[in-house]
N, C-alpha and C. Protein backbone atom coordinates (compact mmCIF):
# COMPACT_ATOMS: atom_id res chain seq x y z
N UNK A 1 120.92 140.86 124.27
CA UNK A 1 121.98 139.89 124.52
C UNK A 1 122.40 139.29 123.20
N UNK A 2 123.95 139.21 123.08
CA UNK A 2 123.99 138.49 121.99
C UNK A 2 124.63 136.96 121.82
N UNK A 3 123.89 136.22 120.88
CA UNK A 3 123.97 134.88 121.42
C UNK A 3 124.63 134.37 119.87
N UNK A 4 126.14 133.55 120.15
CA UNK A 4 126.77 133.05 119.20
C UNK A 4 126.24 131.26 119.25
N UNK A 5 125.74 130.73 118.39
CA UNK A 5 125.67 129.25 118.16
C UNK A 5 126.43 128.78 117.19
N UNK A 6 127.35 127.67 117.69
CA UNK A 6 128.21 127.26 116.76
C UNK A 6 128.02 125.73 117.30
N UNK A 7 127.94 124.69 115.92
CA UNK A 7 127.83 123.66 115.55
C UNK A 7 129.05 122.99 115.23
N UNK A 8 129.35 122.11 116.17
CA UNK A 8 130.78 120.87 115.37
C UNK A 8 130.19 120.08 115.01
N UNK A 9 130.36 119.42 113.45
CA UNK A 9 130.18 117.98 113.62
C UNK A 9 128.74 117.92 113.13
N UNK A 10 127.42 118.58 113.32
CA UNK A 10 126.52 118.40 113.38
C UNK A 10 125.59 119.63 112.78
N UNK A 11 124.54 119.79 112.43
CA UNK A 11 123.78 120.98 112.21
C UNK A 11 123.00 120.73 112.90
N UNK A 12 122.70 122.39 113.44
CA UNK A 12 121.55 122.26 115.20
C UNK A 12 120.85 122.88 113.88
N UNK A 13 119.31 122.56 114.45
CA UNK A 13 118.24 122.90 113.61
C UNK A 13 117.66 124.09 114.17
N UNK A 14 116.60 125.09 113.77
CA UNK A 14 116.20 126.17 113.87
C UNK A 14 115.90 126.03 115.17
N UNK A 15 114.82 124.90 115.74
CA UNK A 15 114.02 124.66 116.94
C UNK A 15 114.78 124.94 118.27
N UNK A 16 116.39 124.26 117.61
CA UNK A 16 117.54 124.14 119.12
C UNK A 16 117.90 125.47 119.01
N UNK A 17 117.97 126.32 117.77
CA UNK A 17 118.96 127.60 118.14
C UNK A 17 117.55 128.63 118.81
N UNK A 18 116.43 128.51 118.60
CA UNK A 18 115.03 128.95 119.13
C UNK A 18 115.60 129.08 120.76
N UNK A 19 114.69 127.60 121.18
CA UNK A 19 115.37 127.17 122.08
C UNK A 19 116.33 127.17 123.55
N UNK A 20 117.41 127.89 122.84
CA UNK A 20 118.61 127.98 123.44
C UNK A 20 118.18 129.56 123.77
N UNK A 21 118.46 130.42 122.31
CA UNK A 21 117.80 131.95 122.57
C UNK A 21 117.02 132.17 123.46
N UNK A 22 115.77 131.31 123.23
CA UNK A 22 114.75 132.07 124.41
C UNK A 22 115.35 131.80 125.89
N UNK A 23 115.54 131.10 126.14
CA UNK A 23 116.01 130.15 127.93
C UNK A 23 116.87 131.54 127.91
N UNK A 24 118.15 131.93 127.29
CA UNK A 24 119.08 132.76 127.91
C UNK A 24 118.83 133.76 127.70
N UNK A 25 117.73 134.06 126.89
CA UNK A 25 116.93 135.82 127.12
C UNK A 25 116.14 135.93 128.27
N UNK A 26 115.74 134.56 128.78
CA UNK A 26 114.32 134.41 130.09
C UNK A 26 115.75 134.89 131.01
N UNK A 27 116.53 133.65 131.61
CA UNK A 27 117.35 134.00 132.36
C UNK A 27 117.97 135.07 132.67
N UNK A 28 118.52 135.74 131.53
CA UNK A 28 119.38 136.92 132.01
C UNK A 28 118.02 138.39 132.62
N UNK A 29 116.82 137.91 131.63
CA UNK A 29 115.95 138.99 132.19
C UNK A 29 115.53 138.58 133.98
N UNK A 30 115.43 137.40 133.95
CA UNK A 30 115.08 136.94 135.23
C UNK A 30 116.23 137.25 136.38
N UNK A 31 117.34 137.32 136.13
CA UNK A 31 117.97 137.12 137.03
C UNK A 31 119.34 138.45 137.26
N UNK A 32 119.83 138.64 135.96
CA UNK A 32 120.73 139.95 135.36
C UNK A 32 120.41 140.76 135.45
N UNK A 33 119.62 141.09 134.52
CA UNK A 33 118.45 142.43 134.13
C UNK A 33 119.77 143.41 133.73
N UNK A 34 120.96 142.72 133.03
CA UNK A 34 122.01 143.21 132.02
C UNK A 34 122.46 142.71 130.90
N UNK A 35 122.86 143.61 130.23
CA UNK A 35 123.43 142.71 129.02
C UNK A 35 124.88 141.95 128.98
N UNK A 36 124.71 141.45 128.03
CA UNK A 36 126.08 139.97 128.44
C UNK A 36 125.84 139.59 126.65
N UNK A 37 126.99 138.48 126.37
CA UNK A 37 127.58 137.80 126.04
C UNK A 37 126.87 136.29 125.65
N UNK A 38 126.76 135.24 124.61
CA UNK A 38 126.84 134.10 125.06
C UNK A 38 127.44 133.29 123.99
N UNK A 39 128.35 132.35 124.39
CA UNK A 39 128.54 131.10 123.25
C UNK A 39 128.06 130.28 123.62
N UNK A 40 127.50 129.10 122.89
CA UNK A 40 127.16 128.02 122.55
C UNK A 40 127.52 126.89 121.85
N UNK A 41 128.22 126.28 122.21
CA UNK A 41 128.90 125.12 121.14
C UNK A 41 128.20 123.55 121.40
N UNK A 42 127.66 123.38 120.18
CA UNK A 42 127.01 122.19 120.26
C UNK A 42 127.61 120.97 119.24
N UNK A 43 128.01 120.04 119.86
CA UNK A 43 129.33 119.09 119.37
C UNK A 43 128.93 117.65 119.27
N UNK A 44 129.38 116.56 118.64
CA UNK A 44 128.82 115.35 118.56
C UNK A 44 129.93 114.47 119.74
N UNK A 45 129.84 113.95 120.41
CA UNK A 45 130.47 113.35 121.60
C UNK A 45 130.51 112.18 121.53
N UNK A 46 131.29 111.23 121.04
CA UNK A 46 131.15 110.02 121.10
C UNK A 46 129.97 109.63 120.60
N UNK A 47 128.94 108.26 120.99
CA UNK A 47 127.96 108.67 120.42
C UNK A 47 126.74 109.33 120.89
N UNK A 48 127.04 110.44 121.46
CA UNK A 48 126.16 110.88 122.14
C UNK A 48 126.73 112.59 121.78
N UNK A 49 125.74 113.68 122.51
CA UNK A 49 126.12 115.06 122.06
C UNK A 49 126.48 115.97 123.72
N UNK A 50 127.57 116.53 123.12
CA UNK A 50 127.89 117.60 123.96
C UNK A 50 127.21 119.19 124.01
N UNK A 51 126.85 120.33 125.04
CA UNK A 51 126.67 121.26 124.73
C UNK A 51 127.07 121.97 125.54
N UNK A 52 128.14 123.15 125.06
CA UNK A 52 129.13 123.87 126.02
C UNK A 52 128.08 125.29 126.01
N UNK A 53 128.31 126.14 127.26
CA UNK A 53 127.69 127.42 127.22
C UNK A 53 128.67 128.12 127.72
N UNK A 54 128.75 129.48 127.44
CA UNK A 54 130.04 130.64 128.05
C UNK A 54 129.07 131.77 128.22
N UNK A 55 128.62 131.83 128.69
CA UNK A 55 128.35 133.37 129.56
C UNK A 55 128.71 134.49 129.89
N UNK A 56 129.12 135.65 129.20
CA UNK A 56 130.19 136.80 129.96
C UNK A 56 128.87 138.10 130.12
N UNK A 57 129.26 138.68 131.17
CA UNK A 57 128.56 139.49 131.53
C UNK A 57 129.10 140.71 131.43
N UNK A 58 128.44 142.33 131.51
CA UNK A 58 129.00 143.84 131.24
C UNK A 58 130.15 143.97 132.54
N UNK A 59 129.72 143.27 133.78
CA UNK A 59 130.48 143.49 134.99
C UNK A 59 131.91 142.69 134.90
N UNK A 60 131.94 141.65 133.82
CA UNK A 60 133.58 140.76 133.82
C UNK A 60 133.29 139.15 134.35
N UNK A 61 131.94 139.27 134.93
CA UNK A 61 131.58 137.72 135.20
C UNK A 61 131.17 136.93 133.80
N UNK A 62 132.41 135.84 133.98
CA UNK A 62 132.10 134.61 133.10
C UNK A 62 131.30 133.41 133.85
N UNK A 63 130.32 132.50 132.93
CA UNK A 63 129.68 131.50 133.40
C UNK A 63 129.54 130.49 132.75
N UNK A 64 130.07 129.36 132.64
CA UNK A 64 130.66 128.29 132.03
C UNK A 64 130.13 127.11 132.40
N UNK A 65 129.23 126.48 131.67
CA UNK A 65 128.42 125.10 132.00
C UNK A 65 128.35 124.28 130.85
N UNK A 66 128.53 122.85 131.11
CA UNK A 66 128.38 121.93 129.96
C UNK A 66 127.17 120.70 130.03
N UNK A 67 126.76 120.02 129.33
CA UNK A 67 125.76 118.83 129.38
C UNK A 67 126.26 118.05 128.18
N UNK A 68 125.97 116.59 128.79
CA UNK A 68 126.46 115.56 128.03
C UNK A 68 125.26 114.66 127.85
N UNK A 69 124.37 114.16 126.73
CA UNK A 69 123.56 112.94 127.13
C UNK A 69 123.50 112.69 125.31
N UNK A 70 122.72 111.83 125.24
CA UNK A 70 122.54 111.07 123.72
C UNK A 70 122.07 111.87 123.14
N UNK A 71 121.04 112.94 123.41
CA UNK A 71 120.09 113.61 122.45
C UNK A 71 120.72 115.13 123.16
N UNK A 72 120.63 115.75 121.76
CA UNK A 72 121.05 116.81 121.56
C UNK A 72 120.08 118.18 122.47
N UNK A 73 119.00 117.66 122.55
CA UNK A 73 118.56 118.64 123.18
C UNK A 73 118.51 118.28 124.68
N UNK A 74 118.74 116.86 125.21
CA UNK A 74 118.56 117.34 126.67
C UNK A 74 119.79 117.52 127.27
N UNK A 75 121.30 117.28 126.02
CA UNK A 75 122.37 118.10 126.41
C UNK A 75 122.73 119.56 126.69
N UNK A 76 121.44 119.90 125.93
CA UNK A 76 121.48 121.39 125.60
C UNK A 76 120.72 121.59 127.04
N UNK A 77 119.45 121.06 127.36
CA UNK A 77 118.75 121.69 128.87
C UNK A 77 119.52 121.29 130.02
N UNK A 78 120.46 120.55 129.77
CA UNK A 78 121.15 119.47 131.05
C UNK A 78 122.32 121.44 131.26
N UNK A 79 122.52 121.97 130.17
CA UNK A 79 123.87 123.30 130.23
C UNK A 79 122.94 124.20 130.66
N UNK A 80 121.91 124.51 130.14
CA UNK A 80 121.05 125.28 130.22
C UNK A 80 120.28 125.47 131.53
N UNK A 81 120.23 124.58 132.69
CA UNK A 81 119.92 124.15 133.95
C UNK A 81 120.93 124.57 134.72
N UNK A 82 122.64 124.56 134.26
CA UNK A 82 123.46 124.96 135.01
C UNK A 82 123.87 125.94 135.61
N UNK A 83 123.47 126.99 133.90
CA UNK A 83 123.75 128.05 133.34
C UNK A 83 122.86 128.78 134.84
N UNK A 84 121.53 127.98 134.45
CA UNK A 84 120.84 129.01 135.49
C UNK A 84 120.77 129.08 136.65
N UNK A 85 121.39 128.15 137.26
CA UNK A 85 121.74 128.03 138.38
C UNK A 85 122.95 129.02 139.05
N UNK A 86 123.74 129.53 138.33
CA UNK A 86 124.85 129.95 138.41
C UNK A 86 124.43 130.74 138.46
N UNK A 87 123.40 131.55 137.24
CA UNK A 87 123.11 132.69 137.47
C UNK A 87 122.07 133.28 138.97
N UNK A 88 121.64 132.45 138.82
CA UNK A 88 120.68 132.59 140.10
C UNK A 88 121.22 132.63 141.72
N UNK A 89 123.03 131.91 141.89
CA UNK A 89 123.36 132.24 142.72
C UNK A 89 124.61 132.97 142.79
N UNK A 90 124.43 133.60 141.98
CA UNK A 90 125.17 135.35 141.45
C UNK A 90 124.44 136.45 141.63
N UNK A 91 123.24 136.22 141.36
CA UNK A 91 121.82 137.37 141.68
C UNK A 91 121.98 137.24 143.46
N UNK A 92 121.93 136.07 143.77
CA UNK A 92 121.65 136.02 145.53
C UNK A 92 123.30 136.64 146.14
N UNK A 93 124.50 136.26 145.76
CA UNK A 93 125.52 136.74 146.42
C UNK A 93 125.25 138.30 146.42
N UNK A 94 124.93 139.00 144.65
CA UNK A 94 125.21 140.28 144.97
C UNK A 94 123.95 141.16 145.83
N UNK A 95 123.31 140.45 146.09
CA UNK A 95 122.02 141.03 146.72
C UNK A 95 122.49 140.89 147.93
N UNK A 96 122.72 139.66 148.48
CA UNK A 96 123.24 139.39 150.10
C UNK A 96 124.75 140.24 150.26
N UNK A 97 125.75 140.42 149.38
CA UNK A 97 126.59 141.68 149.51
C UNK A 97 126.03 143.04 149.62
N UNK A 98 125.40 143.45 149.11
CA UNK A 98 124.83 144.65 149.18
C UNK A 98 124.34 144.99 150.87
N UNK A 99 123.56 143.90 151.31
CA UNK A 99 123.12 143.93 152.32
C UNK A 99 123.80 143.91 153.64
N UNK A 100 124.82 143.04 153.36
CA UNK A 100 126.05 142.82 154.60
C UNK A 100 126.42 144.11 154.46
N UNK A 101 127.15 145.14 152.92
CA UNK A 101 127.40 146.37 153.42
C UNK A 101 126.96 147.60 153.99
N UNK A 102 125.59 147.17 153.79
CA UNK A 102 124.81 148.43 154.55
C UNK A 102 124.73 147.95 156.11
N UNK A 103 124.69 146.95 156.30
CA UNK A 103 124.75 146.28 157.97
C UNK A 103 126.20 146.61 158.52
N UNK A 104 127.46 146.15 157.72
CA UNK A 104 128.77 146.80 157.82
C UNK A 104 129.09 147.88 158.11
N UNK A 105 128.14 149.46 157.59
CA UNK A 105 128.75 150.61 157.42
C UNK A 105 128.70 150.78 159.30
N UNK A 106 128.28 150.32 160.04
CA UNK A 106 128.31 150.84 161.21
C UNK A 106 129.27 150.03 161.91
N UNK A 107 129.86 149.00 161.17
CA UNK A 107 130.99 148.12 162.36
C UNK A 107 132.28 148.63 161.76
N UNK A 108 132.51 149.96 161.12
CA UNK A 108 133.91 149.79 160.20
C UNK A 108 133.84 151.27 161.12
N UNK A 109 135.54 151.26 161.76
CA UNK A 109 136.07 152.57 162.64
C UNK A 109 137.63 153.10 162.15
N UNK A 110 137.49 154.01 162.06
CA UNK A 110 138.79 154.78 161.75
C UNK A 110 140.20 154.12 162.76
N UNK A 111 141.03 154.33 161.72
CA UNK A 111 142.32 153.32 162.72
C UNK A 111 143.27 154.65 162.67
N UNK A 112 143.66 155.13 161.95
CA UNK A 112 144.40 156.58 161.48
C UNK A 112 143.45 157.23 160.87
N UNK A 113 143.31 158.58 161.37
CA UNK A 113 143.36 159.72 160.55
C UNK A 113 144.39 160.52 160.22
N UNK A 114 144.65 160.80 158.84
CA UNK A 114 145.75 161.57 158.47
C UNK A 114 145.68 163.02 158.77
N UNK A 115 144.00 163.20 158.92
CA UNK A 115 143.96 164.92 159.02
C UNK A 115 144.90 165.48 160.52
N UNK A 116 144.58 164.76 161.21
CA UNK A 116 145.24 165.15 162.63
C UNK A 116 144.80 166.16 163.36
N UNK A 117 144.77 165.95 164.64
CA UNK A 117 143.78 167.48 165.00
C UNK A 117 144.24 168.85 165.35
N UNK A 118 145.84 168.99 164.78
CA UNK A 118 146.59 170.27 165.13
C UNK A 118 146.76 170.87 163.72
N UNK A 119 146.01 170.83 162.94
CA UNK A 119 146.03 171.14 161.00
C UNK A 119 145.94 172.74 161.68
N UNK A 120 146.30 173.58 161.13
CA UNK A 120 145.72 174.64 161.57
C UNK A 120 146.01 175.54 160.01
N UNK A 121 146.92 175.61 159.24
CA UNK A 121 147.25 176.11 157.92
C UNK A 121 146.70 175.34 156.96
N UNK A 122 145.91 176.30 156.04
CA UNK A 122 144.77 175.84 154.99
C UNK A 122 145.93 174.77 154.44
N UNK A 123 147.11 175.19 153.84
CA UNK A 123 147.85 174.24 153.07
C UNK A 123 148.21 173.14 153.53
N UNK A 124 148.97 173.42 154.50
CA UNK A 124 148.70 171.75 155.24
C UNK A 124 147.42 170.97 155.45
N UNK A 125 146.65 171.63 155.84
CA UNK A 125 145.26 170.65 155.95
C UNK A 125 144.65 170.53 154.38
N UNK A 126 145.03 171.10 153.52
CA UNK A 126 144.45 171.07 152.32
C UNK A 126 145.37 169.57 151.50
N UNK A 127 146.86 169.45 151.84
CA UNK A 127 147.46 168.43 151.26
C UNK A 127 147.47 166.96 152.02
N UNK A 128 147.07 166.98 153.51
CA UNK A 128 146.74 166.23 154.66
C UNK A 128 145.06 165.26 153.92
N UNK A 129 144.54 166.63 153.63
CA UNK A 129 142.51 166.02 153.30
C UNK A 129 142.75 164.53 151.84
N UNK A 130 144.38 165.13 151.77
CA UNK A 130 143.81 164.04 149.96
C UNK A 130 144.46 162.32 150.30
N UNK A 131 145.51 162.63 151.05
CA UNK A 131 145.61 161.10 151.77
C UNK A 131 144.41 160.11 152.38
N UNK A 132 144.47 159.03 152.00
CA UNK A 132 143.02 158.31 152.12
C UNK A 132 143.45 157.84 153.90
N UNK A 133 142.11 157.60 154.22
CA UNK A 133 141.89 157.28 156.17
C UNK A 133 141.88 155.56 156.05
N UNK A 134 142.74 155.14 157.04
CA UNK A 134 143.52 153.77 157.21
C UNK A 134 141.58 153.27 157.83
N UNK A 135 140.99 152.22 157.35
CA UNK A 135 139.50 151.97 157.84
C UNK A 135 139.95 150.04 158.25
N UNK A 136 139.60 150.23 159.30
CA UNK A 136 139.25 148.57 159.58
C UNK A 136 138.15 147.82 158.94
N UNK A 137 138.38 146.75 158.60
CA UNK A 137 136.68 146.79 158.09
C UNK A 137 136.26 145.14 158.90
N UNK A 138 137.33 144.05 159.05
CA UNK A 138 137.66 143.19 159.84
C UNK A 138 138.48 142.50 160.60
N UNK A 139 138.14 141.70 161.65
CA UNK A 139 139.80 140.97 162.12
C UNK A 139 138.97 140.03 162.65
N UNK A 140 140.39 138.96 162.29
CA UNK A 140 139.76 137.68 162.59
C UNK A 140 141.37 137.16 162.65
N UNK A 141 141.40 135.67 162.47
CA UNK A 141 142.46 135.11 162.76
C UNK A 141 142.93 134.40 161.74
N UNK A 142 143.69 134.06 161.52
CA UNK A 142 144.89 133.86 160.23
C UNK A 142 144.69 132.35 160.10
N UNK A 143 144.13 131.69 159.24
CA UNK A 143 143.81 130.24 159.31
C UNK A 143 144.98 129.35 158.75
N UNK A 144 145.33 127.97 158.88
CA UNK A 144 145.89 127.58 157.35
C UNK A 144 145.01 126.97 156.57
N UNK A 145 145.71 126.94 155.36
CA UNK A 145 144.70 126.39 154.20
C UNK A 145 145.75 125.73 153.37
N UNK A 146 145.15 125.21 152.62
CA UNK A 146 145.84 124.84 150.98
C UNK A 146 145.29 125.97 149.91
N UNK A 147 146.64 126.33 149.45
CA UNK A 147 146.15 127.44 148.05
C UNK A 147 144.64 127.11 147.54
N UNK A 148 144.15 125.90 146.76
CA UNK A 148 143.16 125.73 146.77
C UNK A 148 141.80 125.94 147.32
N UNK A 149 142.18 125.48 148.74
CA UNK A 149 140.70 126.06 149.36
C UNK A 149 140.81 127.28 149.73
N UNK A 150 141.83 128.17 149.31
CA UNK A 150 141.72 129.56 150.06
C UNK A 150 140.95 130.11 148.65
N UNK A 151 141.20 129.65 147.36
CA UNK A 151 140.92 129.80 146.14
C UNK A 151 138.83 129.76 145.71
N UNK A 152 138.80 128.71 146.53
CA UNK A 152 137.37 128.38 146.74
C UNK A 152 136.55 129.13 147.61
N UNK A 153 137.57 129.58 149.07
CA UNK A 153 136.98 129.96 149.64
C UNK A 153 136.93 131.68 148.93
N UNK A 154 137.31 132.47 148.39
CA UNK A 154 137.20 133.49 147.49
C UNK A 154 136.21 133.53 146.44
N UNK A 155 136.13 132.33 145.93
CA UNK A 155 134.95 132.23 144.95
C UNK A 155 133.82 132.51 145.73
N UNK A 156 133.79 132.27 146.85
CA UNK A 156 132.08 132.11 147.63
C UNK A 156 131.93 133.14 148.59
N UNK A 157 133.00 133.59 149.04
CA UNK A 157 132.97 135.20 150.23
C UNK A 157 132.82 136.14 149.28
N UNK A 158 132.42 137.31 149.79
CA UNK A 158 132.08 138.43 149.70
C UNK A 158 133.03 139.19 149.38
N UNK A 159 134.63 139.16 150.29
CA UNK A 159 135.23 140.12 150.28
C UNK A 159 136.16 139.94 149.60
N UNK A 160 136.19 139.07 148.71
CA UNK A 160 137.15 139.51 147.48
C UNK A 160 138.70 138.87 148.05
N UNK A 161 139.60 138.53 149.11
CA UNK A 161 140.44 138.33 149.29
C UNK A 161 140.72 137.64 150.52
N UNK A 162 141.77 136.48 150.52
CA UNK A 162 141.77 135.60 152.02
C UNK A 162 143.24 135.53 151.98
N UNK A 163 143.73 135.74 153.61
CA UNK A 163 144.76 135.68 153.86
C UNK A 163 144.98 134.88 154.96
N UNK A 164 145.81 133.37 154.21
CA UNK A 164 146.26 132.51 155.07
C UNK A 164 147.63 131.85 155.09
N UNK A 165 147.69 131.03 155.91
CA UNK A 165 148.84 130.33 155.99
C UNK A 165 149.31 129.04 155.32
N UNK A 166 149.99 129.29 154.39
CA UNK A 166 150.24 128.03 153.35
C UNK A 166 150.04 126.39 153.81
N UNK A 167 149.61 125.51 154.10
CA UNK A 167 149.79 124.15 154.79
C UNK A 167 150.92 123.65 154.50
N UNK A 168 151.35 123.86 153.19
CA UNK A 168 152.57 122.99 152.63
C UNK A 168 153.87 123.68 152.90
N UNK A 169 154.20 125.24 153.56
CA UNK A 169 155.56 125.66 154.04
C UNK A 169 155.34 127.00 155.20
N UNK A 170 153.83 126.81 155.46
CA UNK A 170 153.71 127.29 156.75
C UNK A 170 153.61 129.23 156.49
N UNK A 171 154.04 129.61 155.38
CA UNK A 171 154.26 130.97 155.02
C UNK A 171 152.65 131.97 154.94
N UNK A 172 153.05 133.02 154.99
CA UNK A 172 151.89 133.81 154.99
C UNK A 172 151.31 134.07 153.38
N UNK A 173 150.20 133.81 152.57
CA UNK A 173 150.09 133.56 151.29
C UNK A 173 149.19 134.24 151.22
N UNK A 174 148.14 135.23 149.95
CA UNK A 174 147.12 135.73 149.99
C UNK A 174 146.61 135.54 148.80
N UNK A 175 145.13 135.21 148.52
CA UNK A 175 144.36 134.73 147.36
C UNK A 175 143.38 135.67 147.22
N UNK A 176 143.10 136.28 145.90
CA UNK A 176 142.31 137.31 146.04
C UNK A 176 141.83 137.41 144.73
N UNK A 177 140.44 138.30 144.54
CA UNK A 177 139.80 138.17 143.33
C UNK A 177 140.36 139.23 142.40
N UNK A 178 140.48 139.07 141.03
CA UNK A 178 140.95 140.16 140.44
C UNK A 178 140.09 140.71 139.21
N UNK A 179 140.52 142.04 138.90
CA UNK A 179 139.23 142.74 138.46
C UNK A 179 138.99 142.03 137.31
N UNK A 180 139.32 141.19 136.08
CA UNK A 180 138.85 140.61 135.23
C UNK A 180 138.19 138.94 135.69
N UNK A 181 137.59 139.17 136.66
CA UNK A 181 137.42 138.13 137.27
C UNK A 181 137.97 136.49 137.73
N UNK A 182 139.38 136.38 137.22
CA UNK A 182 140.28 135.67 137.50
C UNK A 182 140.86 135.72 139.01
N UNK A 183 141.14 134.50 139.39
CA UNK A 183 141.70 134.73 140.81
C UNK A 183 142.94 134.26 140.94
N UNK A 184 143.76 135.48 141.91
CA UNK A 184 145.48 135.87 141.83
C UNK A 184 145.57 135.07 143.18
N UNK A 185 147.39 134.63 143.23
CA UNK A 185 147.65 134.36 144.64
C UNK A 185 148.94 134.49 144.50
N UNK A 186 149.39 135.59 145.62
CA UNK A 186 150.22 135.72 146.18
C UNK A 186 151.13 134.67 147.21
N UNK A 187 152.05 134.45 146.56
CA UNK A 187 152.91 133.21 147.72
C UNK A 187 154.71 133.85 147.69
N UNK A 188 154.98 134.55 148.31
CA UNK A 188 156.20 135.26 148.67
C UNK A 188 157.28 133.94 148.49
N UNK A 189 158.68 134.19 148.49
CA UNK A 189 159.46 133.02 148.28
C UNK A 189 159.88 132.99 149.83
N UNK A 190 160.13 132.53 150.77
CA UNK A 190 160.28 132.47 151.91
C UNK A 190 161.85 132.11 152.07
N UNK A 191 162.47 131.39 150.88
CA UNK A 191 163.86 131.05 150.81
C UNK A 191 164.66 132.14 150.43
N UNK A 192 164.15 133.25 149.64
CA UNK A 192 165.10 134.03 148.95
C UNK A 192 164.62 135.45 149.47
């Protein structure tokens, strides 16, 4: 893992950049068991010290925690507590995903097949096989929300995308995770 420490304002001494290293080599072995990314910015705050952490991981997950207190180092364990927390319930989502999909593979049923059951010419059934099969995977009912909590509620589900009904103009809106781990939302113009 490679770990950037950068100092505003202040010089962190050998002990804090120690310290810091070991906790996010324990963690990521404890909990990752990948390689990643880390900054560290340790800043003088009023009169007291700040310590920012950034986290990026090989998969696109960023993890972003700060601590604020008088002494520099229990700003640093106050980020360092966060850090691991985050990580620890990133280890549990993708473990409990994994698991919902193997429990899943038996509730998901074909809605279309493209092959069709009158294929009878290799070529047709040969250009028929490469079209992908329409798969249900859920249904449920169309909630409203505020952009926001549909935003939140994406951060914490599984499936990557929620489709609801705007509160503020009633429209059909969709919030969804995107592959650099940023989250997109779709809101159609309903006027135009």
């Amino acid at each position: 893992m490679q770990i950037q420490i950068v100092s505003k304002g202040i010089d962190v001494s050998k002990a804090l950049e120690e310290r810091i290293s070991d906790r996010l080599e324990e963690m990521m072995d404890k909990y990752i068991h990948r390689d990643g990314d880390a900054q560290v910015a340790v800043a003088r705050d009023g009169s007291g010290f700040k310590t920012s952490i950034s986290v990026h991981l090989s998969s696109g997950a960023t993890f972003e925690a700060e601590g604020k207190s008088h002494e520099a180092y229990s700003a640093t364990d106050e980020a360092l507590e966060h850090i691991e927390k985050r990580l620890r319930r990133y280890k549990r989502r993708l473990k409990d995903h994994s698991q919902k999909a193997k429990a899943k593979e038996a509730g998901l049923y074909v809605l279309s097949n493209p092959a069709g059951n009158d294929a009878d010419d290799d070529a047709d059934s040969a250009q028929i096989s490469d079209e992908p099969m329409v798969i249900a995977e859920s249904v449920g009912r169309v909630r409203t929300l505020t952009p926001g909590m549909a935003a939140l509620e994406v951060g914490l589900a599984d499936s990557g995308v929620v489709v609801f009904h705007n509160s503020r103009h009633g429209g059909l809106n969709v919030v969804y995770k995107r592959p650099d781990g940023h989250i997109g939302w779709i809101d159609p113009d309903s006027n135009g």
